[in-house]
PDB file of N, CA and C in Angstrom:
ATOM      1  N   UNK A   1     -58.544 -21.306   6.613  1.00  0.00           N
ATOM      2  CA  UNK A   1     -57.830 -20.196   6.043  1.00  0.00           C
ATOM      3  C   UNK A   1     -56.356 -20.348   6.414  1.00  0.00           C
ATOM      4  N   UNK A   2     -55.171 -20.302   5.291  1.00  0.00           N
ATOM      5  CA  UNK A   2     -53.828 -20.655   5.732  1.00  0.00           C
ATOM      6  C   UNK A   2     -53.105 -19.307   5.932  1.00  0.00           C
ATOM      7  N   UNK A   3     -52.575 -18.913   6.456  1.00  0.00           N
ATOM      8  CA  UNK A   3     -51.353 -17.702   5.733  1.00  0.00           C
ATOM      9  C   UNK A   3     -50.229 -17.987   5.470  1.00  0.00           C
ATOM     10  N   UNK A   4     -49.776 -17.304   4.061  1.00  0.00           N
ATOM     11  CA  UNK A   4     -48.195 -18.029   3.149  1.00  0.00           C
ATOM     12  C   UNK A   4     -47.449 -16.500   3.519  1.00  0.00           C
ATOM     13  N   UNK A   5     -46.103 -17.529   3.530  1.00  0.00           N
ATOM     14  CA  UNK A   5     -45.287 -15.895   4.171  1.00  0.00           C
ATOM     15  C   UNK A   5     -44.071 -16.383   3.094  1.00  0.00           C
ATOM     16  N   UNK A   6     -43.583 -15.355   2.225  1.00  0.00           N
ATOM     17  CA  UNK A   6     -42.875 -15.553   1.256  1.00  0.00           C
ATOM     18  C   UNK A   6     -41.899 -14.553   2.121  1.00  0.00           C
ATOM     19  N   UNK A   7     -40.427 -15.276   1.903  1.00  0.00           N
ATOM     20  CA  UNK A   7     -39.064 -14.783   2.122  1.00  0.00           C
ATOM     21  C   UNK A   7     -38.003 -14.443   0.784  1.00  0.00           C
ATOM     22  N   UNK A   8     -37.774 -13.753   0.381  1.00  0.00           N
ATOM     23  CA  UNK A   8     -36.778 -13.228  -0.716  1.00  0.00           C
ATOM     24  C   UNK A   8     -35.606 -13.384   0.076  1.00  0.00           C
ATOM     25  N   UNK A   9     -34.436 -14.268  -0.509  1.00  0.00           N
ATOM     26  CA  UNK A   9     -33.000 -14.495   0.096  1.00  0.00           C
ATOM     27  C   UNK A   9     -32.288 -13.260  -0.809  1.00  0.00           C
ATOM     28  N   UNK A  10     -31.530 -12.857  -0.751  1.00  0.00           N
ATOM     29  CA  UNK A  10     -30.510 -12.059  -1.368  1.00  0.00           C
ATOM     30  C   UNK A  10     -29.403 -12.818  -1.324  1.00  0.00           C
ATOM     31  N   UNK A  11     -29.015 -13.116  -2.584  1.00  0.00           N
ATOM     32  CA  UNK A  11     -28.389 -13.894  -3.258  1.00  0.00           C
ATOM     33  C   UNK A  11     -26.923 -13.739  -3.904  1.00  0.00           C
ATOM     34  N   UNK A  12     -27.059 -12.009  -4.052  1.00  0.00           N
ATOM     35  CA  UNK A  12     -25.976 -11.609  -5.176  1.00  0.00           C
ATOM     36  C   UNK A  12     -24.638 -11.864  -4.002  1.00  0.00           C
ATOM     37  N   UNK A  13     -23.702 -11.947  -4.569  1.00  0.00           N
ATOM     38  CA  UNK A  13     -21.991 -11.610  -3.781  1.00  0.00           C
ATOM     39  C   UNK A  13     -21.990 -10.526  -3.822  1.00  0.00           C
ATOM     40  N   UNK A  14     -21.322  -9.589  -3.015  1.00  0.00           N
ATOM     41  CA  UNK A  14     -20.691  -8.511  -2.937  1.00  0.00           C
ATOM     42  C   UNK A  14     -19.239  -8.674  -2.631  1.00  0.00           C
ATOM     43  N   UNK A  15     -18.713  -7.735  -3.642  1.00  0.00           N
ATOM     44  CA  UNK A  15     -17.183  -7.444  -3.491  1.00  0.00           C
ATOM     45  C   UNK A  15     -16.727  -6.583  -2.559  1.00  0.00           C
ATOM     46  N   UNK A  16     -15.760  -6.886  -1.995  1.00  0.00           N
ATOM     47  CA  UNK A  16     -15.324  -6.130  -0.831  1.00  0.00           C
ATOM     48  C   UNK A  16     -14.413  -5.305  -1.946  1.00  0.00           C
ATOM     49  N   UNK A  17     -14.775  -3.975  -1.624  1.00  0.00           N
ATOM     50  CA  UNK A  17     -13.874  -2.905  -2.311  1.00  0.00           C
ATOM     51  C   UNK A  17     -12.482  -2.140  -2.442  1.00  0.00           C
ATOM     52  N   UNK A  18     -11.766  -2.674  -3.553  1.00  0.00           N
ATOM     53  CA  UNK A  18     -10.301  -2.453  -3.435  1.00  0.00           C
ATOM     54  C   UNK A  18      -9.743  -0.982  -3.153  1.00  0.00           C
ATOM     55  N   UNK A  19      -8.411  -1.094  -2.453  1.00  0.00           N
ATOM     56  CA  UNK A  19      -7.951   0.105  -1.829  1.00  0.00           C
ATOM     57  C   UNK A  19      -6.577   0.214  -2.075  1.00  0.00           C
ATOM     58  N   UNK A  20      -5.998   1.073  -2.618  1.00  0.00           N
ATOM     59  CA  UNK A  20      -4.728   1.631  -3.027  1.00  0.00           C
ATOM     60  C   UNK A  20      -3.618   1.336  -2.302  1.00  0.00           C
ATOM     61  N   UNK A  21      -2.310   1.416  -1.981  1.00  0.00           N
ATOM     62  CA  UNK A  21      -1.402   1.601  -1.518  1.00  0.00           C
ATOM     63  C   UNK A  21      -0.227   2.289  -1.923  1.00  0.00           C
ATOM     64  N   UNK A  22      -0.274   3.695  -1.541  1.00  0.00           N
ATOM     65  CA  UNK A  22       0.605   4.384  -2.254  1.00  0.00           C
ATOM     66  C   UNK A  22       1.560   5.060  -1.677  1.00  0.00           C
ATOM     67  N   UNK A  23       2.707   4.701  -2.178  1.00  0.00           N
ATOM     68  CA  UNK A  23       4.228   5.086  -1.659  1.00  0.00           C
ATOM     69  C   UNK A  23       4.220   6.547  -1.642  1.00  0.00           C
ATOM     70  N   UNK A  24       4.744   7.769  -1.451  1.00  0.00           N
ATOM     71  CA  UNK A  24       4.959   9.096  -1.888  1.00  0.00           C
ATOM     72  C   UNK A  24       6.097   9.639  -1.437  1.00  0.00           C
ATOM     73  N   UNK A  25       6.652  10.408  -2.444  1.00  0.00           N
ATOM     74  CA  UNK A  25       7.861  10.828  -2.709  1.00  0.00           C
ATOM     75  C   UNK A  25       8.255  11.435  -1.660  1.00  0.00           C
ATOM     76  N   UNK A  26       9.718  11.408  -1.058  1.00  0.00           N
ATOM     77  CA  UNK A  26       9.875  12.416  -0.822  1.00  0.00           C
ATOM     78  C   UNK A  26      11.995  12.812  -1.132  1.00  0.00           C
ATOM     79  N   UNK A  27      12.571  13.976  -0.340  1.00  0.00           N
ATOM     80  CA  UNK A  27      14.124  13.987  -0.822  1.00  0.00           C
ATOM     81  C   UNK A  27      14.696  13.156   0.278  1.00  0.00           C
ATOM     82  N   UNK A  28      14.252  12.520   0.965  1.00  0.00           N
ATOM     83  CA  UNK A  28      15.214  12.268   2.831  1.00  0.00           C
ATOM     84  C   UNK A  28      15.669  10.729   2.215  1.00  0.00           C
ATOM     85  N   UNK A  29      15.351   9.852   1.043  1.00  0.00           N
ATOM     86  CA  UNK A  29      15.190   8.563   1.139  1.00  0.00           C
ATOM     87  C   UNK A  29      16.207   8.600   0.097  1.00  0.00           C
ATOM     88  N   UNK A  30      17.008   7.308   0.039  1.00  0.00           N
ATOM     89  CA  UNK A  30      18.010   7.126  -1.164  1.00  0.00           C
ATOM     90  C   UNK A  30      17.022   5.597  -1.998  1.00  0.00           C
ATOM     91  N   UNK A  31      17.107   5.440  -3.175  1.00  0.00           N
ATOM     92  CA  UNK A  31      16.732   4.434  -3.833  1.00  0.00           C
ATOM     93  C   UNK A  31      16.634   3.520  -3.452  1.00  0.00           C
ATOM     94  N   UNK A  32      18.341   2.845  -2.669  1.00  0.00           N
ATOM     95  CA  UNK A  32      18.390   1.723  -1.830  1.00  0.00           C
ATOM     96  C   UNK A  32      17.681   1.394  -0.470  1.00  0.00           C
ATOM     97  N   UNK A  33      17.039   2.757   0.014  1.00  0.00           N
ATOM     98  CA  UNK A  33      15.812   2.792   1.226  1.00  0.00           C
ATOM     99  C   UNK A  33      14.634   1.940   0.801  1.00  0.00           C
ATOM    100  N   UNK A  34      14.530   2.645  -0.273  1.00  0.00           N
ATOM    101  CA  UNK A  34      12.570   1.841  -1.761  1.00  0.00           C
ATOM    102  C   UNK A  34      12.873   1.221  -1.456  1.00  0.00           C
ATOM    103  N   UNK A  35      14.140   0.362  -2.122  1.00  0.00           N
ATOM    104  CA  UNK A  35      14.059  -1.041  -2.411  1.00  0.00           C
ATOM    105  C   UNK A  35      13.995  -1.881  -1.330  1.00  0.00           C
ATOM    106  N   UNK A  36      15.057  -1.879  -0.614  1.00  0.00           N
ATOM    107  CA  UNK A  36      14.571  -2.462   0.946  1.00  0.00           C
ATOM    108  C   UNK A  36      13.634  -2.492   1.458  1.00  0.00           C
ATOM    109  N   UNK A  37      12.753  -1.243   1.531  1.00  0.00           N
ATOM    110  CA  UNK A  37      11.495  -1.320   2.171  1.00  0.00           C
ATOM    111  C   UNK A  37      10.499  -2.555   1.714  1.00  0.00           C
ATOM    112  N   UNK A  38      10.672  -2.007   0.506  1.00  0.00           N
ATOM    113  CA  UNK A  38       9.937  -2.558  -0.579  1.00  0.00           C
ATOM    114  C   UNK A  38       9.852  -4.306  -0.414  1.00  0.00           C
ATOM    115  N   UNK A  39      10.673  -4.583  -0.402  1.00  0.00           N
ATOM    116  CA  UNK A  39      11.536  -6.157  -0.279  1.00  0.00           C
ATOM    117  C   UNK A  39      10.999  -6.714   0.829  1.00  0.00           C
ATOM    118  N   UNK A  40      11.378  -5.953   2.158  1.00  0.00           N
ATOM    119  CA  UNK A  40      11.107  -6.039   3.164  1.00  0.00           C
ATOM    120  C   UNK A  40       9.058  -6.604   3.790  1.00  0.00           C
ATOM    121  N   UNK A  41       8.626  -5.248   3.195  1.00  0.00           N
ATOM    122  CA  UNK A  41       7.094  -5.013   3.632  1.00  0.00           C
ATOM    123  C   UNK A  41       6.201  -6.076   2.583  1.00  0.00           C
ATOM    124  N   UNK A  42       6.479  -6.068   1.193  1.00  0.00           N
ATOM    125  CA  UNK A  42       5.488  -6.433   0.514  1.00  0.00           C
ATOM    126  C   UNK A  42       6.240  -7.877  -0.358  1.00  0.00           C
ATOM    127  N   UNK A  43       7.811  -8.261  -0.245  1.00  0.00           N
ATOM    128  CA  UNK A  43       8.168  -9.384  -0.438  1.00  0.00           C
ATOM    129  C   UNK A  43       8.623  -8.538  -2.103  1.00  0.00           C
ATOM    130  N   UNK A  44       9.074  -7.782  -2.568  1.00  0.00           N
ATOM    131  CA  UNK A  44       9.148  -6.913  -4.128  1.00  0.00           C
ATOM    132  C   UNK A  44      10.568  -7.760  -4.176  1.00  0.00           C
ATOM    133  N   UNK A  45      10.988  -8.477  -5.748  1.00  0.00           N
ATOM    134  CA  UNK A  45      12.271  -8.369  -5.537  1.00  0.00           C
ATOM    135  C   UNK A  45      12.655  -6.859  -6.214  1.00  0.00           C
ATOM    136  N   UNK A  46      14.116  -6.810  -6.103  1.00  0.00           N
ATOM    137  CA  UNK A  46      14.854  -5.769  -5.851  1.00  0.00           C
ATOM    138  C   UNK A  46      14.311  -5.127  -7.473  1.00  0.00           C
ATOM    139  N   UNK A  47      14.805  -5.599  -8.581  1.00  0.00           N
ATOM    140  CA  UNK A  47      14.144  -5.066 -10.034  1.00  0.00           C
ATOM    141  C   UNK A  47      12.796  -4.414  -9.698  1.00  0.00           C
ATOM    142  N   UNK A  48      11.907  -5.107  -9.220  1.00  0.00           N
ATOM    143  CA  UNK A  48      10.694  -4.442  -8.942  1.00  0.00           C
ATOM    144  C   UNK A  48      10.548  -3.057  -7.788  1.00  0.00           C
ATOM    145  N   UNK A  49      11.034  -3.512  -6.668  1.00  0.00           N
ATOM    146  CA  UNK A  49      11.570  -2.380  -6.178  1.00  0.00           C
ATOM    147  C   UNK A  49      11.751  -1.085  -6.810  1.00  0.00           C
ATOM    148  N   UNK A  50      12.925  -1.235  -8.022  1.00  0.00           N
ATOM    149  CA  UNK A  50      13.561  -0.503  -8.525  1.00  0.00           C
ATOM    150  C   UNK A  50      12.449   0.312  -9.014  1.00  0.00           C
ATOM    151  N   UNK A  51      11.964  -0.303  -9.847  1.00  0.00           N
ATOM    152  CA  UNK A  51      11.165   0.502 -10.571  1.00  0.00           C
ATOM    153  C   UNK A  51      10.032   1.123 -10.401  1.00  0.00           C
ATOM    154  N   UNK A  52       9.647   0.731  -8.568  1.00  0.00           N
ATOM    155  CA  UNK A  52       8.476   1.738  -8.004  1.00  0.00           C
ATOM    156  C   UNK A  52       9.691   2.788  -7.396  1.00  0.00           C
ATOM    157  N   UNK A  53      10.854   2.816  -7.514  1.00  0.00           N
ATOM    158  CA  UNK A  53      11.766   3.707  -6.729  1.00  0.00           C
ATOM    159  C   UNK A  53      11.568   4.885  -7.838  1.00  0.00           C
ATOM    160  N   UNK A  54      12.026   4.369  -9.280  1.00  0.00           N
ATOM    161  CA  UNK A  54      12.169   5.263 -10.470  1.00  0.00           C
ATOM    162  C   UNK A  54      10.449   6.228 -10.386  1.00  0.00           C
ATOM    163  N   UNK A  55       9.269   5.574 -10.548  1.00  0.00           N
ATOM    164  CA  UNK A  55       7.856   6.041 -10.723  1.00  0.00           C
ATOM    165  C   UNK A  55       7.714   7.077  -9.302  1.00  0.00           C
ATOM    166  N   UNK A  56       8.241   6.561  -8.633  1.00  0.00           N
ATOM    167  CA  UNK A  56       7.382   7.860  -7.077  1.00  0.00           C
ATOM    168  C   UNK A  56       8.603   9.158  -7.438  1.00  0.00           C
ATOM    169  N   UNK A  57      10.002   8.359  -7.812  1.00  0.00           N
ATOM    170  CA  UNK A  57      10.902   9.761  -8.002  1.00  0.00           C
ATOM    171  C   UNK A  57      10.086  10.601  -9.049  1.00  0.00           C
ATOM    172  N   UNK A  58      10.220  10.344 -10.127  1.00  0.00           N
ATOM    173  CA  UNK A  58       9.650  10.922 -11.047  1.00  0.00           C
ATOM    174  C   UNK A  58       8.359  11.322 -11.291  1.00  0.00           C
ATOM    175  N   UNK A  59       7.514  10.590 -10.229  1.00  0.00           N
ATOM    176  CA  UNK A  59       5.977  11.157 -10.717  1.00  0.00           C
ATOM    177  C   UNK A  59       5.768  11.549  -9.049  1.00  0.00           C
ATOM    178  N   UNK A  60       5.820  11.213  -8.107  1.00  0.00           N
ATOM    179  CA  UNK A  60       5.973  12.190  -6.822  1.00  0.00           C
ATOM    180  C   UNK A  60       4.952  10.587  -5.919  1.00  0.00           C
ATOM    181  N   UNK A  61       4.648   9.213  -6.642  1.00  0.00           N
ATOM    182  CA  UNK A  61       3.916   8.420  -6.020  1.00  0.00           C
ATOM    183  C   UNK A  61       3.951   7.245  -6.862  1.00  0.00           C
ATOM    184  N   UNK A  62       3.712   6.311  -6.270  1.00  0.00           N
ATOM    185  CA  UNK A  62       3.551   4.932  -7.164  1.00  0.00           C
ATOM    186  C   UNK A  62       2.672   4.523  -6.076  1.00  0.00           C
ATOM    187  N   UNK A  63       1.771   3.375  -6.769  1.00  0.00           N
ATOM    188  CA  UNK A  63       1.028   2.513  -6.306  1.00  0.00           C
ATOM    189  C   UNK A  63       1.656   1.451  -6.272  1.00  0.00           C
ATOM    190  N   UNK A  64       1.555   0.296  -4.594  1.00  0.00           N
ATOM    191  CA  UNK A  64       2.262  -0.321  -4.887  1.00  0.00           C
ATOM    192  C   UNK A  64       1.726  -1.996  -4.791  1.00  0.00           C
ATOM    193  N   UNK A  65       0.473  -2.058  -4.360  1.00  0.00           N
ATOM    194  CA  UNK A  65      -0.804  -3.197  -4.248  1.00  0.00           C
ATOM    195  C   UNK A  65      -2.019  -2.477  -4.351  1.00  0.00           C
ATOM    196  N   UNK A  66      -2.892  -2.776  -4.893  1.00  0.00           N
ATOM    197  CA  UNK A  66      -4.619  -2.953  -4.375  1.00  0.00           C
ATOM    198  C   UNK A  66      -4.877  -4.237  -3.829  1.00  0.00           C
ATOM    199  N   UNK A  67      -5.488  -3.961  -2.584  1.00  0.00           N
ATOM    200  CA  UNK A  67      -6.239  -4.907  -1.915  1.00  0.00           C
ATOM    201  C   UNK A  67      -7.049  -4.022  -1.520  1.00  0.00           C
ATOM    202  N   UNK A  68      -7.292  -5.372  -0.263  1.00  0.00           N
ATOM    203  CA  UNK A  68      -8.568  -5.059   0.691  1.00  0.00           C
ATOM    204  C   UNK A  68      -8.321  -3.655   2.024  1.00  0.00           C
ATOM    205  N   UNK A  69      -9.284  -2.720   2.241  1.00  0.00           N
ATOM    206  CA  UNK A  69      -9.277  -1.881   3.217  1.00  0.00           C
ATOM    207  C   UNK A  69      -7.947  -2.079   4.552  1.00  0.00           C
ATOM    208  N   UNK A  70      -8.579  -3.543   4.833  1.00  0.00           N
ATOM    209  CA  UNK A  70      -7.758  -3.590   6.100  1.00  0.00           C
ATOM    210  C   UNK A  70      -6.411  -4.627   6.052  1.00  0.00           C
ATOM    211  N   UNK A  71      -6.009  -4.834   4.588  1.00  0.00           N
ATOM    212  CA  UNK A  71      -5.048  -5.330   4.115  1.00  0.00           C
ATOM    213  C   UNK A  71      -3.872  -4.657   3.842  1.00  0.00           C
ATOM    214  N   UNK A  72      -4.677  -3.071   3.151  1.00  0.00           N
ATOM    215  CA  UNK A  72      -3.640  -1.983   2.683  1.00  0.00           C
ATOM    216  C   UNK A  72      -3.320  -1.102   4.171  1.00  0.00           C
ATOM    217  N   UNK A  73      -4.079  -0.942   5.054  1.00  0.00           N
ATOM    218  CA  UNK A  73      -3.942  -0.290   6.421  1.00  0.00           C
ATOM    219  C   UNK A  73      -2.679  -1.421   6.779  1.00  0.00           C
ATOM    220  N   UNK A  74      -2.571  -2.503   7.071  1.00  0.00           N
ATOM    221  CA  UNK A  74      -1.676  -3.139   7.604  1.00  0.00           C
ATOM    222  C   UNK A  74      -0.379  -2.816   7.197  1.00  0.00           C
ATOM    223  N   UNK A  75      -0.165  -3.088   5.621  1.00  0.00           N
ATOM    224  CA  UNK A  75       0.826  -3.001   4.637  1.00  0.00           C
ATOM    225  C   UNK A  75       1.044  -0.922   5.084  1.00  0.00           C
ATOM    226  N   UNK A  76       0.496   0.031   5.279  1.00  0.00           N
ATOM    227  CA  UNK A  76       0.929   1.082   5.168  1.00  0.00           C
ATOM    228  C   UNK A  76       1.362   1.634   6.398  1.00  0.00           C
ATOM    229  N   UNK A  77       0.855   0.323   7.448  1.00  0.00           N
ATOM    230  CA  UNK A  77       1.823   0.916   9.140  1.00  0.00           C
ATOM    231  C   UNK A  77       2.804   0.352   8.845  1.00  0.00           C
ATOM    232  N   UNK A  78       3.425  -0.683   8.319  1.00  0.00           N
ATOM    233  CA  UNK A  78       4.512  -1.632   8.070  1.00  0.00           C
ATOM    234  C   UNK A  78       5.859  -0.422   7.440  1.00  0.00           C
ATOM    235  N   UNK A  79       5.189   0.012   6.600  1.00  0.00           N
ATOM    236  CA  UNK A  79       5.604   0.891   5.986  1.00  0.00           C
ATOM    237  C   UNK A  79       6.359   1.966   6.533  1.00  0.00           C
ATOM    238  N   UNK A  80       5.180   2.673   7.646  1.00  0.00           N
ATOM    239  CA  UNK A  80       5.616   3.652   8.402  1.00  0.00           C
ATOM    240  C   UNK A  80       6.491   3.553   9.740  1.00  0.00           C
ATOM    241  N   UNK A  81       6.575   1.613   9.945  1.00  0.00           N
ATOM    242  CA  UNK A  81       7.431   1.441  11.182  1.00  0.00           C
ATOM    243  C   UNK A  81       8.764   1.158  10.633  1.00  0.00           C
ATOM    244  N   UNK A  82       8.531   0.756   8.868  1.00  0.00           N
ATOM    245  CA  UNK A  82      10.330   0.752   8.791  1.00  0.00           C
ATOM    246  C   UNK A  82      11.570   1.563   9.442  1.00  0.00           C
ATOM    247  N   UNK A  83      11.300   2.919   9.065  1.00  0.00           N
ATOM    248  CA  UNK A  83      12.422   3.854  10.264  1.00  0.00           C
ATOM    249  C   UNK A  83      13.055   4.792   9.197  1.00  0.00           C
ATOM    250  N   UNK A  84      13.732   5.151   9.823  1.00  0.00           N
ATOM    251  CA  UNK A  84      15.139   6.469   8.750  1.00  0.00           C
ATOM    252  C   UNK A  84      15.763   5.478   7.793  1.00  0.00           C
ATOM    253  N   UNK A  85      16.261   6.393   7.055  1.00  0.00           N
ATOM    254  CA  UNK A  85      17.028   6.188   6.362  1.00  0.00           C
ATOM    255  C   UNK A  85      18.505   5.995   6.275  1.00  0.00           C
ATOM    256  N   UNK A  86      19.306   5.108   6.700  1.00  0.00           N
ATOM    257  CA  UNK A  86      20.793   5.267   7.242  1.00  0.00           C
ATOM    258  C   UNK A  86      21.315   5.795   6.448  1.00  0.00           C
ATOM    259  N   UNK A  87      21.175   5.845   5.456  1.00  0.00           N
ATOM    260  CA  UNK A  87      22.373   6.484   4.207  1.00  0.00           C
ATOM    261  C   UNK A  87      21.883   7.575   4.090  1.00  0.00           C
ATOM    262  N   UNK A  88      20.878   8.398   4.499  1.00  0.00           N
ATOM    263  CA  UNK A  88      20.728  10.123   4.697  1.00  0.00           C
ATOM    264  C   UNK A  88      20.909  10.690   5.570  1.00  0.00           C
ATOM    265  N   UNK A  89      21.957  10.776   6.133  1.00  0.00           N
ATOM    266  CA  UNK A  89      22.147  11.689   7.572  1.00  0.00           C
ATOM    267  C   UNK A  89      20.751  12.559   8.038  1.00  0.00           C
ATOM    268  N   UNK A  90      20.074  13.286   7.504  1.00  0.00           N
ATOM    269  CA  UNK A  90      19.089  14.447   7.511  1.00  0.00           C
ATOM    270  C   UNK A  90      18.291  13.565   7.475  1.00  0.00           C
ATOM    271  N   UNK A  91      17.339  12.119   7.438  1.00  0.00           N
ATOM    272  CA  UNK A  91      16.116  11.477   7.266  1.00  0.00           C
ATOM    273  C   UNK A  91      16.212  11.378   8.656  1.00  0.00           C
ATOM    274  N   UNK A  92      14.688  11.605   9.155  1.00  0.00           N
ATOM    275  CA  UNK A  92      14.386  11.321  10.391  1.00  0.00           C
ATOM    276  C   UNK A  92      13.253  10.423  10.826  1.00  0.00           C
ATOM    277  N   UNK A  93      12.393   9.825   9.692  1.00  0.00           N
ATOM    278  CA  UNK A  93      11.589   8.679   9.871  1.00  0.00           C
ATOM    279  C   UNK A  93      11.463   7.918   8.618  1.00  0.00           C
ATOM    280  N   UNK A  94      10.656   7.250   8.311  1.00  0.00           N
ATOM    281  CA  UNK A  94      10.128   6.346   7.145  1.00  0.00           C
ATOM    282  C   UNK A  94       9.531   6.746   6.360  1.00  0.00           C
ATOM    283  N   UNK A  95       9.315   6.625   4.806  1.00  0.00           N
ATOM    284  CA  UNK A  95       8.820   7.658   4.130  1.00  0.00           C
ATOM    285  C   UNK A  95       6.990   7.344   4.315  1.00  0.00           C
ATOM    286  N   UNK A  96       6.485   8.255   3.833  1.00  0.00           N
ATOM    287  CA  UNK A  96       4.617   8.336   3.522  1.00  0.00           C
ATOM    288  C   UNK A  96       4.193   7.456   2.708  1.00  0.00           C
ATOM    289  N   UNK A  97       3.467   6.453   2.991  1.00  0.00           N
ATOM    290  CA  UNK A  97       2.509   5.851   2.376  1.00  0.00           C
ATOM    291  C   UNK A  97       0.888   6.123   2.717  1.00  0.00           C
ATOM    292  N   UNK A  98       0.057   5.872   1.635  1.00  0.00           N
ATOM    293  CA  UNK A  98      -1.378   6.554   1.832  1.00  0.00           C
ATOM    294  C   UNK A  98      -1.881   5.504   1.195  1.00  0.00           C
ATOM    295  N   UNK A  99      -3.670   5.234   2.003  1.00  0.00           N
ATOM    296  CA  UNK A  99      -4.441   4.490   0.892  1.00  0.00           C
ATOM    297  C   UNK A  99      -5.376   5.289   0.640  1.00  0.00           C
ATOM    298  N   UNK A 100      -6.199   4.882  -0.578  1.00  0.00           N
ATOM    299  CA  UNK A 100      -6.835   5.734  -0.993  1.00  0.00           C
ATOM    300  C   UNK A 100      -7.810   4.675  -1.993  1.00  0.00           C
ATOM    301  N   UNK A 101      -9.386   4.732  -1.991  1.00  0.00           N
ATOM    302  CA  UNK A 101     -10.198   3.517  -2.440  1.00  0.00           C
ATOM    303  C   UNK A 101      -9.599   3.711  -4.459  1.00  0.00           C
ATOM    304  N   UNK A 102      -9.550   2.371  -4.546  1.00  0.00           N
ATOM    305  CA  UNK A 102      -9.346   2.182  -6.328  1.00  0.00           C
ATOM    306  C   UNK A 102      -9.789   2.613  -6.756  1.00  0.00           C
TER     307      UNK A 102
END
């Protein structure tokens, strides 16, 4: 008498699940803050910059990568260690970035 022992592999990939990175507005920052940051943290040239500067003014947020969980956590302390704003007297830290799953 033998005994057969059948194993099922699981096979499929799983995607590691994308996660937001989002700038948010606020009044303490001048344009030329975005863009720098911008330049700075995620490598944006300045045109691109620009135009997540124009979208968070006007819509109160821009997205500014999807990646990975602990890709966008990195990118959003980076963010938050940039600092004030020199050209706003009244800014007293770095503006808000948030992630939030895709």
């Amino acid at each position: 008498m033998s005994t057969e022992t059948i194993t099922e592999t699981d096979t499929t990939t799983r995607l590691i699940p994308p996660w937001h990175v989002i700038l948010l507005n606020d009044d303490d920052h001048s344009f030329e803050y975005v863009i720098a940051m911008l330049y700075a943290v995620f490598g944006f040239p300045p045109t691109k910059g620009f135009k997540h500067a124009e979208e968070v003014d006007a819509t109160g947020r821009t997205i500014l990568i999807t990646t990975s969980r602990e890709h966008a956590e990195l990118k959003q302390e980076q963010c938050h260690a940039f600092g004030p704003d020199p050209l706003v007297p009244r800014c007293k830290g770095s503006m808000t970035c948030i992630i939030e799953p895709a």
